[in-house]
Protein backbone atom coordinates (compact mmCIF):
# COMPACT_ATOMS: atom_id res chain seq x y z
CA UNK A 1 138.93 114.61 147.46
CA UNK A 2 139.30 110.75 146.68
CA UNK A 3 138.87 109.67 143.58
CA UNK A 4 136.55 106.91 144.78
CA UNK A 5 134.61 109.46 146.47
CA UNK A 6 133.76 111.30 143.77
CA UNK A 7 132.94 108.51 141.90
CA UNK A 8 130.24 107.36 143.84
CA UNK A 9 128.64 111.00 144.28
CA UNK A 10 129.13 110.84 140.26
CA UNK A 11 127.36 107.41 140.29
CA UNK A 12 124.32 108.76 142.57
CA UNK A 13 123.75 111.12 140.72
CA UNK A 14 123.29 109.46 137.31
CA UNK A 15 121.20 106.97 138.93
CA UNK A 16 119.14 109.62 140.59
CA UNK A 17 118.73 111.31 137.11
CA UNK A 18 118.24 108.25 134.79
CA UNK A 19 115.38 106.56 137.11
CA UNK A 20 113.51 110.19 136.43
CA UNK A 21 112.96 108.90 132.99
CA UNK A 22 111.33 105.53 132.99
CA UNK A 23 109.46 106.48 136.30
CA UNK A 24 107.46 109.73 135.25
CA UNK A 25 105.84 108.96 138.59
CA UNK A 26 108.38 109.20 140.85
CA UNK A 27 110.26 112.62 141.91
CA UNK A 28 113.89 111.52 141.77
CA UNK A 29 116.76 114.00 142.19
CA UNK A 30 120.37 113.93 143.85
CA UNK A 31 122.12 116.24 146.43
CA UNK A 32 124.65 117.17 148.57
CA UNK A 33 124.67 116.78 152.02
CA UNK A 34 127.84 119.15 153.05
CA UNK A 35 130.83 118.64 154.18
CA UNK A 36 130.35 117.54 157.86
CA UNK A 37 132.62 116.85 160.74
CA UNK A 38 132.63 113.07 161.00
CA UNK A 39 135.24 110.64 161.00
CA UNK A 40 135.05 110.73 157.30
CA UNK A 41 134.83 114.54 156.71
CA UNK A 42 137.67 115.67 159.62
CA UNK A 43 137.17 117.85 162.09
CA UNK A 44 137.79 120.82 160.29
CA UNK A 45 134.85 120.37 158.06
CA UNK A 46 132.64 123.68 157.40
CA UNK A 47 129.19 122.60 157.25
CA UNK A 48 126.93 121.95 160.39
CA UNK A 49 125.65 118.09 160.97
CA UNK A 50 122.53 118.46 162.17
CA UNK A 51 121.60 120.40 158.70
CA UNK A 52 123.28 117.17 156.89
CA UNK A 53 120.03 115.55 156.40
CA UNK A 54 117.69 118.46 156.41
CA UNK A 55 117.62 118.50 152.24
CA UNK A 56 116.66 114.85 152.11
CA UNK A 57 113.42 115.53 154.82
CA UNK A 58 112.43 118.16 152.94
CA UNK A 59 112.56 116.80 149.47
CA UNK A 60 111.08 113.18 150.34
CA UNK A 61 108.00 115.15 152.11
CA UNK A 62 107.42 119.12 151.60
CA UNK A 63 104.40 120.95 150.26
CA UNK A 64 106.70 123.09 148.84
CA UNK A 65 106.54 123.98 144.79
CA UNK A 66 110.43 124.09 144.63
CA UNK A 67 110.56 120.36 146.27
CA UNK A 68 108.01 118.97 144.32
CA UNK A 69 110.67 118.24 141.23
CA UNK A 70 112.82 116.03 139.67
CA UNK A 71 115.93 116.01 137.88
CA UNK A 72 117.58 118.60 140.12
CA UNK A 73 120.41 118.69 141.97
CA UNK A 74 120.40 120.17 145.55
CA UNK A 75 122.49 121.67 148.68
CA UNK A 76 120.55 123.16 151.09
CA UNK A 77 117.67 123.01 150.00
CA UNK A 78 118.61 125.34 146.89
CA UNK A 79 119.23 124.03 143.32
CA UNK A 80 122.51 123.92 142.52
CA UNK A 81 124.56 123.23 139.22
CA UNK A 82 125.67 120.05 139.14
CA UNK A 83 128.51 118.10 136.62
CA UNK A 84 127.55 117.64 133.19
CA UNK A 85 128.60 114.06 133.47
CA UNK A 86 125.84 113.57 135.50
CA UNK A 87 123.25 114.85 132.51
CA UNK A 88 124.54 112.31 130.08
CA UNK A 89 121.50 110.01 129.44
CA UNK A 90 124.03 106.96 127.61
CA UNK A 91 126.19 107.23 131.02
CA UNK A 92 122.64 106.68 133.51
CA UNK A 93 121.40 104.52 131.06
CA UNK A 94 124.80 102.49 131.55
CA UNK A 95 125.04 102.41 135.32
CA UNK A 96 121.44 101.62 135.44
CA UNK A 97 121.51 98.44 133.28
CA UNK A 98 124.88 97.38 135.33
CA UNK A 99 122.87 97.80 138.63
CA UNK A 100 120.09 95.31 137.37
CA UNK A 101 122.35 92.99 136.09
């Protein structure tokens, strides 16, 4: 995977987990769509498109106890671990103060 790639999945991430803080309000958490075949993922990619977006739906509007969180990392609608880099308040705190620069 590209390096820049994986940064910005990093960077969503931390900004998905550091906004949980400050906005106790708001249900904020990050996930991962699958590897698709676009024109980024290649034709060969596992995962089916039209359950690409299916997480998101069901997070941003579910009934469902196990949607109604924060903090969490997802694929598939399932919690999944995600890298501790991504837990480190001082990093989220970091990109978040760059991004309102």
């Amino acid at each position: 995977m590209q390096p820049s790639y994986s940064d910005s999945k990093l960077h969503d991430a931390l900004i998905a987990f550091g906004v949980r803080a400050p906005m106790a309000d708001v249900l904020s958490n990050a996930l991962e769509p699958g590897w698709v075949a676009t024109k980024m993922g290649g034709a060969g990619a596992p995962d089916d498109l039209a359950k690409g977006a299916v997480t998101q739906a069901w997070l941003a509007v579910s009934d469902d106890p196990t949607a109604k969180v924060t903090g969490e990392y997802f694929f598939h609608q399932k919690t999944k671990s995600v890298s501790a880099n991504a837990l480190w308040t001082d990093l989220q705190d970091q990109l978040l103060n760059i991004a309102v620069s």
